[in-house]
C-alpha atoms as a PDB file:
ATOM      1  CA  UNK A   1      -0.288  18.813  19.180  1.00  0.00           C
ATOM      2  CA  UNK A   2      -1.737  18.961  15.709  1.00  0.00           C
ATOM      3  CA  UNK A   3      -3.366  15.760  14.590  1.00  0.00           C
ATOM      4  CA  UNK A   4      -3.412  14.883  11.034  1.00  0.00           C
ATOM      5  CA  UNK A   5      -5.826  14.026   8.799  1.00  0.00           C
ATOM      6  CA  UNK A   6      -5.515   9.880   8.498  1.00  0.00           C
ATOM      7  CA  UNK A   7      -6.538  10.198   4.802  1.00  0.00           C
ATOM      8  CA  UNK A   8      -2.980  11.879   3.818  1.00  0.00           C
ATOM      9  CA  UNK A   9      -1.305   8.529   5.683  1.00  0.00           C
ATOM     10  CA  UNK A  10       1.698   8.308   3.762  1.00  0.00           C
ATOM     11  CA  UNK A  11       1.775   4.833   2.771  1.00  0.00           C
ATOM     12  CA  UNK A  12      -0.588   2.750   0.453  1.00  0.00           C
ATOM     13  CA  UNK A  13      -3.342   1.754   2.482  1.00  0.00           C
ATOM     14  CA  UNK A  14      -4.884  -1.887   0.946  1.00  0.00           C
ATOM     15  CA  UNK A  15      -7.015  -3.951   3.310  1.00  0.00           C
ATOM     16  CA  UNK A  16      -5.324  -5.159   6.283  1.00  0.00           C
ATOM     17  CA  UNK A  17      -4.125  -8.612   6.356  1.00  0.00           C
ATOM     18  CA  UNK A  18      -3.728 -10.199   9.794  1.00  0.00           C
ATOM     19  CA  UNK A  19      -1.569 -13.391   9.414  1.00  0.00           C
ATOM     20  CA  UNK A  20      -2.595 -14.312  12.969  1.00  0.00           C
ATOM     21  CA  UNK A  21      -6.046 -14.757  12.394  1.00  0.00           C
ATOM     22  CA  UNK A  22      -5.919 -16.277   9.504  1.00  0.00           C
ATOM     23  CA  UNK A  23      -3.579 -19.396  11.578  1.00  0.00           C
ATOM     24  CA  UNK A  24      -6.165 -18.636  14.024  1.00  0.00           C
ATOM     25  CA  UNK A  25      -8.874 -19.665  11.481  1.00  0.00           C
ATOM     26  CA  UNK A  26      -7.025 -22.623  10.187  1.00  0.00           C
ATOM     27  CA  UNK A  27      -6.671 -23.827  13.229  1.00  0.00           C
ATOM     28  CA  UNK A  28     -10.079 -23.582  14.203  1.00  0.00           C
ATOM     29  CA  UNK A  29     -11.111 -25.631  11.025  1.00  0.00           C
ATOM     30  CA  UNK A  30      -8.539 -28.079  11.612  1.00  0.00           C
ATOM     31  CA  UNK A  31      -9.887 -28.870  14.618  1.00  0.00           C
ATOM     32  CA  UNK A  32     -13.058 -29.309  13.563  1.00  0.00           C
ATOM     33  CA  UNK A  33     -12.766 -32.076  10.970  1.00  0.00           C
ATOM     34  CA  UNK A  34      -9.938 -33.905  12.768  1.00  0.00           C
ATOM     35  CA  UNK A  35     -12.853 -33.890  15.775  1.00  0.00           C
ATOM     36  CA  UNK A  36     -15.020 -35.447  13.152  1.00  0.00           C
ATOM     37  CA  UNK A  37     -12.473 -37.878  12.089  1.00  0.00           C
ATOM     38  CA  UNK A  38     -12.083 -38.756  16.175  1.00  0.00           C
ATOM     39  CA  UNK A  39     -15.762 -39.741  16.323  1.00  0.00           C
ATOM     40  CA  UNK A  40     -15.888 -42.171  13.154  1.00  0.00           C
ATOM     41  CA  UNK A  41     -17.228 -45.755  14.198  1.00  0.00           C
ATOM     42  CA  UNK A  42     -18.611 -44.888  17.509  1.00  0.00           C
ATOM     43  CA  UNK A  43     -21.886 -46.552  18.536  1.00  0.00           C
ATOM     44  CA  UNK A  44     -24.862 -44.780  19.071  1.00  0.00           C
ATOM     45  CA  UNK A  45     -24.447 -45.316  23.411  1.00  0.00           C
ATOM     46  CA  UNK A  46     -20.781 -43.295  22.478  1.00  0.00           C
ATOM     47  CA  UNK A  47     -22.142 -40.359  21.394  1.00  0.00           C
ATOM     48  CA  UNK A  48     -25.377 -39.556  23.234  1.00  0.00           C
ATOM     49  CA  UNK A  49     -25.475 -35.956  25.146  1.00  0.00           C
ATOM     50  CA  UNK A  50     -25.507 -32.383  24.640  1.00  0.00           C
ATOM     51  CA  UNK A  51     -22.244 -31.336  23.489  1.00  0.00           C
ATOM     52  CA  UNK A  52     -22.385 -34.567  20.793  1.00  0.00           C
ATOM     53  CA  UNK A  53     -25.775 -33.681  19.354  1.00  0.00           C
ATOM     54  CA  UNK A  54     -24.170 -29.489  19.022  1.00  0.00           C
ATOM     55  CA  UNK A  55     -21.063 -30.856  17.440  1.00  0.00           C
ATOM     56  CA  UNK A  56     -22.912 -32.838  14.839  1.00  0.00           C
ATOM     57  CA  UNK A  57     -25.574 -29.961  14.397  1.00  0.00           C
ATOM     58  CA  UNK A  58     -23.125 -27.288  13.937  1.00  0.00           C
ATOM     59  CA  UNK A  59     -19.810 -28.570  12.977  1.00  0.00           C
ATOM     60  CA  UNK A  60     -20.089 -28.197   9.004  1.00  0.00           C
ATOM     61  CA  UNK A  61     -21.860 -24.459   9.411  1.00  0.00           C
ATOM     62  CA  UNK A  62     -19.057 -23.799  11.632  1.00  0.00           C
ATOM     63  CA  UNK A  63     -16.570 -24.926   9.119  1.00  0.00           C
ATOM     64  CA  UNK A  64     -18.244 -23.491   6.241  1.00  0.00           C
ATOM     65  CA  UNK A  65     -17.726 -20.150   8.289  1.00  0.00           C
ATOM     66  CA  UNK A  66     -14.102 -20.832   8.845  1.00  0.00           C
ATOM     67  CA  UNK A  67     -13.094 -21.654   4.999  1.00  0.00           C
ATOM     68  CA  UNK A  68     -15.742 -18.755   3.584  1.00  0.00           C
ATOM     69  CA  UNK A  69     -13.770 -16.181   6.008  1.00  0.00           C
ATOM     70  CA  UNK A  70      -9.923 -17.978   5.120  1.00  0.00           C
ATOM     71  CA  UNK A  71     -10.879 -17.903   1.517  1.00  0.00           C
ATOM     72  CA  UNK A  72     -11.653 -13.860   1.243  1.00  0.00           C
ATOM     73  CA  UNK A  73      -8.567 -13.464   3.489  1.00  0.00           C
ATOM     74  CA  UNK A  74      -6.300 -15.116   1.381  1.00  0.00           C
ATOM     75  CA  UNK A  75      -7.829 -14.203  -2.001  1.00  0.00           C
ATOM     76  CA  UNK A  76      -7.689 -10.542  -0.696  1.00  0.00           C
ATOM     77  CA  UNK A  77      -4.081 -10.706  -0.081  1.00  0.00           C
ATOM     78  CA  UNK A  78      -3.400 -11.693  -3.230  1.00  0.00           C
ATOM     79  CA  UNK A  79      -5.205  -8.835  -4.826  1.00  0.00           C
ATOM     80  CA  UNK A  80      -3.196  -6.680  -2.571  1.00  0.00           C
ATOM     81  CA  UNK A  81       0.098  -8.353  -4.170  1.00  0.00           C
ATOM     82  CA  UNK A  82      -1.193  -8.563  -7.524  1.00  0.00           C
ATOM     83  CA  UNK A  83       0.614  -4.679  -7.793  1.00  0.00           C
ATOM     84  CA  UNK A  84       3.101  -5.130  -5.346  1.00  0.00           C
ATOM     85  CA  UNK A  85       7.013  -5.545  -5.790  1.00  0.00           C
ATOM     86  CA  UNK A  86       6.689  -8.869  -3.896  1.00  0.00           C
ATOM     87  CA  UNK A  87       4.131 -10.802  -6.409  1.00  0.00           C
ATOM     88  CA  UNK A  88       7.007 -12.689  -8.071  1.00  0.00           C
ATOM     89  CA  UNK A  89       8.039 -13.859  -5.174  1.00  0.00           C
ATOM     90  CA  UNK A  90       4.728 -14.422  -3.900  1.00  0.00           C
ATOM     91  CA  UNK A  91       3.835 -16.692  -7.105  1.00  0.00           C
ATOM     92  CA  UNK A  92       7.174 -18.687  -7.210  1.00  0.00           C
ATOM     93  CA  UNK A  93       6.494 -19.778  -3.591  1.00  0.00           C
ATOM     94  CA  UNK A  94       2.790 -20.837  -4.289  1.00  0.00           C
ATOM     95  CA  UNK A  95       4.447 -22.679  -7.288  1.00  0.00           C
ATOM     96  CA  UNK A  96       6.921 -24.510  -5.057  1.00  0.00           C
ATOM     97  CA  UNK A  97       4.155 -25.446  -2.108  1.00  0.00           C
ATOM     98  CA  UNK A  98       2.040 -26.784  -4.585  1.00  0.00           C
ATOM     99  CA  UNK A  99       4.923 -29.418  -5.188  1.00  0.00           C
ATOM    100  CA  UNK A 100       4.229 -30.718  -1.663  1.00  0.00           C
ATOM    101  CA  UNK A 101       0.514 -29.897  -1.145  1.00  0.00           C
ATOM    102  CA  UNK A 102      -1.947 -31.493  -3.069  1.00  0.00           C
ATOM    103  CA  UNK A 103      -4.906 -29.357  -2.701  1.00  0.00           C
ATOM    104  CA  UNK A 104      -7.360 -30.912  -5.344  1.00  0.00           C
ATOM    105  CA  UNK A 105      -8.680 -30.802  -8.794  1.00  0.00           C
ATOM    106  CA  UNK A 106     -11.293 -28.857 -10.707  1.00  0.00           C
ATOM    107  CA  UNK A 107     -13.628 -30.406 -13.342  1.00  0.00           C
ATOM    108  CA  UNK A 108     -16.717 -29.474 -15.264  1.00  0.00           C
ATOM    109  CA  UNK A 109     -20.100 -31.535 -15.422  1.00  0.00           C
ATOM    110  CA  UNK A 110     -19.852 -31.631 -19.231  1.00  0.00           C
ATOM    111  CA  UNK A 111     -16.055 -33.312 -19.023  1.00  0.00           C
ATOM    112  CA  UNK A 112     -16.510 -35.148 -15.971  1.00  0.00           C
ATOM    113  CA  UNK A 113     -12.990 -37.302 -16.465  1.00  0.00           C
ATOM    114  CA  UNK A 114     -10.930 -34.186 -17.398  1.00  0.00           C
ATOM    115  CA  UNK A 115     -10.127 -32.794 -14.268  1.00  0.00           C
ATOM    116  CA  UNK A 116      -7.107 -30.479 -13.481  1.00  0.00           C
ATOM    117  CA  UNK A 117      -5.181 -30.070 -10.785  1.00  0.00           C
ATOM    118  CA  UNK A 118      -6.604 -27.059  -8.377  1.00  0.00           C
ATOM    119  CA  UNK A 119      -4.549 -23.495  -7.910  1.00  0.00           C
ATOM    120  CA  UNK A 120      -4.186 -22.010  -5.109  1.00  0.00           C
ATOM    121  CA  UNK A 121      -6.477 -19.262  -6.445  1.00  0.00           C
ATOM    122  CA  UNK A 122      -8.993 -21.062  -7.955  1.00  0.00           C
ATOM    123  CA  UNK A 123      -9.841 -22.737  -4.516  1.00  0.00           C
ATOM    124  CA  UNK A 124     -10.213 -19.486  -2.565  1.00  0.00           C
ATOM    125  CA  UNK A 125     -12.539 -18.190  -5.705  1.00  0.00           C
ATOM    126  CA  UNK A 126     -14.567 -21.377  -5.842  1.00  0.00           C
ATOM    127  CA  UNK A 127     -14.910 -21.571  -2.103  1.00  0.00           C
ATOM    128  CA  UNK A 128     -16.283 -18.165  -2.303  1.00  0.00           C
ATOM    129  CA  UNK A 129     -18.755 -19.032  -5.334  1.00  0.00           C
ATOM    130  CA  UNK A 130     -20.008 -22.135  -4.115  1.00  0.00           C
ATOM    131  CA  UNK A 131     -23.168 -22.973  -4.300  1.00  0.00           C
ATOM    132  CA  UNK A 132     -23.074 -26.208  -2.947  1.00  0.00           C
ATOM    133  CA  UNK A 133     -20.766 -27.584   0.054  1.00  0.00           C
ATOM    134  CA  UNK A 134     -20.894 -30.794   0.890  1.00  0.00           C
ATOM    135  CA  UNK A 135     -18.277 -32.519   3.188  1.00  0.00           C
ATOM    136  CA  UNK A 136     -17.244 -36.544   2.340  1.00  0.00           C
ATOM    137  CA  UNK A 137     -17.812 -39.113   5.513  1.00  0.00           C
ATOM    138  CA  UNK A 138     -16.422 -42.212   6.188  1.00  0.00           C
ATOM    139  CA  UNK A 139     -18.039 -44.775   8.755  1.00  0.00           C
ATOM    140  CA  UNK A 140     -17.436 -48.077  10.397  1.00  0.00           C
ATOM    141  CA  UNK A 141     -20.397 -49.657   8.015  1.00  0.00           C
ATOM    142  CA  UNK A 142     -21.143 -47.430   4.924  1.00  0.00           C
ATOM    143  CA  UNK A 143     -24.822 -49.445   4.746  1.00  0.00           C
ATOM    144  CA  UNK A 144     -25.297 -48.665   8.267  1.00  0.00           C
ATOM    145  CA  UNK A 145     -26.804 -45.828  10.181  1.00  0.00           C
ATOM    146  CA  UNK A 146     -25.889 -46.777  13.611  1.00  0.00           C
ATOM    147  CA  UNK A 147     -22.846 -45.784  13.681  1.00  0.00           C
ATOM    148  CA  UNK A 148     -21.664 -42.201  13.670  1.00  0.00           C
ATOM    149  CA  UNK A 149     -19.901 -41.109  10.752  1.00  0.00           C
ATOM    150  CA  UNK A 150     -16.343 -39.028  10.413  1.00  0.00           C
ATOM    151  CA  UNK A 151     -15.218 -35.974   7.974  1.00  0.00           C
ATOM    152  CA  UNK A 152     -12.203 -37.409   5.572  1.00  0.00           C
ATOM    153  CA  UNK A 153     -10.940 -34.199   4.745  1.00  0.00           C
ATOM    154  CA  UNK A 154     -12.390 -33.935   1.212  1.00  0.00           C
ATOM    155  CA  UNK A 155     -14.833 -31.039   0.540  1.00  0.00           C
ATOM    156  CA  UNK A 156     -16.862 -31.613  -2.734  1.00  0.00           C
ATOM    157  CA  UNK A 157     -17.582 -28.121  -3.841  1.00  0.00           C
ATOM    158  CA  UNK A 158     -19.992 -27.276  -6.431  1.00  0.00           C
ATOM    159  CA  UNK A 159     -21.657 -24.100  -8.812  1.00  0.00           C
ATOM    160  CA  UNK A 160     -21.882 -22.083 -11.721  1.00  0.00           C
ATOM    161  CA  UNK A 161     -19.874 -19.624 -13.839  1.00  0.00           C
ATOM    162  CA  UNK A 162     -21.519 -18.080 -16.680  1.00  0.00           C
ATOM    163  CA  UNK A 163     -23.999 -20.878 -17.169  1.00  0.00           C
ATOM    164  CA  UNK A 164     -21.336 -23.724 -17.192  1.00  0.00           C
ATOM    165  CA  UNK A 165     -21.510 -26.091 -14.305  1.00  0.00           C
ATOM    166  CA  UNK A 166     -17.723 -26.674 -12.061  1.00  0.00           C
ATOM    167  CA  UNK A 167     -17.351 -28.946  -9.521  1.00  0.00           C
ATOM    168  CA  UNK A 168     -14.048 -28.854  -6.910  1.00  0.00           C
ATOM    169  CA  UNK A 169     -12.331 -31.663  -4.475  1.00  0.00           C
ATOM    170  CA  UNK A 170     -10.574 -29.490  -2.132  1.00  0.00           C
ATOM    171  CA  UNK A 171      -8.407 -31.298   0.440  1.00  0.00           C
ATOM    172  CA  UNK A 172      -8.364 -29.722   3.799  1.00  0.00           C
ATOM    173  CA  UNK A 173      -5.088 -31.850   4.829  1.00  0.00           C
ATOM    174  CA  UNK A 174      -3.278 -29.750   2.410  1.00  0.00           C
ATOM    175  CA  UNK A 175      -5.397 -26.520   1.822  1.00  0.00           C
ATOM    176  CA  UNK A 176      -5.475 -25.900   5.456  1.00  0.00           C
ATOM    177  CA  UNK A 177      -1.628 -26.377   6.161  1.00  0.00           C
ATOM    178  CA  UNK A 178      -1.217 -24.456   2.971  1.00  0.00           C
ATOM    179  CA  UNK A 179      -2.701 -21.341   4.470  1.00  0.00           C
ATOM    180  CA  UNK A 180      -0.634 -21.278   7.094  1.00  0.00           C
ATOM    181  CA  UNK A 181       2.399 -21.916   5.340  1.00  0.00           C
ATOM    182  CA  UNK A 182       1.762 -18.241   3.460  1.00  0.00           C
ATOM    183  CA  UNK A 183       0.762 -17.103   6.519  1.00  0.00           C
ATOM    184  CA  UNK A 184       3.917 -17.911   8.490  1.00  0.00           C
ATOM    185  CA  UNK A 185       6.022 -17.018   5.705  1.00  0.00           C
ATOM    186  CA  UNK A 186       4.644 -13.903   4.415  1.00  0.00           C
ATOM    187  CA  UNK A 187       3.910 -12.447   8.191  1.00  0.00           C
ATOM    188  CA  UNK A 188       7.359 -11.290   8.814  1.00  0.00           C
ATOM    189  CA  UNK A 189       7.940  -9.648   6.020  1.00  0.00           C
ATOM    190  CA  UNK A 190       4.723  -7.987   6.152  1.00  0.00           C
ATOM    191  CA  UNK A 191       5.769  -6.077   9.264  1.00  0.00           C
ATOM    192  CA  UNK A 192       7.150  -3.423   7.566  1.00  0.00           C
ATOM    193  CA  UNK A 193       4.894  -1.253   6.844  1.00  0.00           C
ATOM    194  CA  UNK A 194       6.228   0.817   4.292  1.00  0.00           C
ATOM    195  CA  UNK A 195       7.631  -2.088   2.135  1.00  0.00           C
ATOM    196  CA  UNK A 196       4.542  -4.386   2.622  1.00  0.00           C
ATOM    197  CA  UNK A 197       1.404  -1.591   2.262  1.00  0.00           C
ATOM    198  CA  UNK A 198       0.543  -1.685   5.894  1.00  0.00           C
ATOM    199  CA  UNK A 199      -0.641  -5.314   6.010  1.00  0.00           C
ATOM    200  CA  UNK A 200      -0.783  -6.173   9.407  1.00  0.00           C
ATOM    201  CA  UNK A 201      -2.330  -4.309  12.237  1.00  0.00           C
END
């Protein structure tokens, strides 16, 4: 048996994409903010012991994890279209979710009322480039600390880009099931190989 050399693989070779994963991953965050959502308004007594006080220590780094990872996955895959036959109709289906999902807007500190309405791109890149995450609460009593408080979905996403300040509101109600949406869609076409650039593994 002679065994080739896997540099001469036939086929153009991009990253891999694994569309399960990256439902795996939006799942994952999904279930972490909807947890958060679950404990909104509980007492104190409601939320004493172990697996409370890890949930409220670790649930946004977790998070943060999850969208950082989704973002580079998604933003990759789109670099891998960006030469492929199927970016057209890649970017007419973006176009058309975007009717339904309402991911959030982008602004600028110096034009803080002119806001536009956020592209699927530009919320993978600006995930990516934060440099400040911070995660919008809700409680029972927004004066009072004795109650614990609950993710609303909204991610208020801030940094730089050639000295000019940006700020984001990214949804995760819609940015999440957006995700998966490509994922789900763009999975079974992506099994073949030759047509797709070896995508999945």
């Amino acid at each position: 048996m002679t065994v080739e050399n896997p540099y001469w693989h036939p086929f153009y070779k991009p990253h891999t994409i694994d569309f399960d994963e990256i439902q795996d991953i939006c799942f994952k965050a999904f279930c972490i903010f909807k947890a958060s959502q679950a404990l909104e308004g509980f007492a104190p007594e409601g939320v004493i012991g172990p697996i409370y006080d890890m949930f409220f220590q670790s649930a946004e780094m977790k998070l943060n994890a999850h969208l950082l990872d989704l973002a580079v996955r998604m933003r990759t895959f789109e670099d891998v279209l960006s030469t492929h036959e199927m970016k057209g109709e890649y970017d007419e289906y973006i176009r058309s979710r975007l009717d339904h999902y309402d991911i959030g807007s982008l602004g600028a500190s110096e034009a803080p009322a002119d806001r536009q309405d956020l592209a699927f791109r530009d919320a993978c890149n600006k995930i990516i480039h934060a440099e400040d995450v911070r995660y919008v609460y809700n409680g029972s009593n927004a004066h009072d600390d004795d109650y614990s408080w609950g993710m609303t979905g909204i991610v208020e996403i801030s940094g730089k880009s050639r000295g000019r300040e940006w700020d984001v509101w990214l949804s995760l109600e819609d940015f999440l099931p957006l995700c998966t949406d490509i994922a789900q869609r763009f999975d079974s076409s992506a099994s073949d190989n030759t047509k797709y650039g070896n995508l999945t593994c």
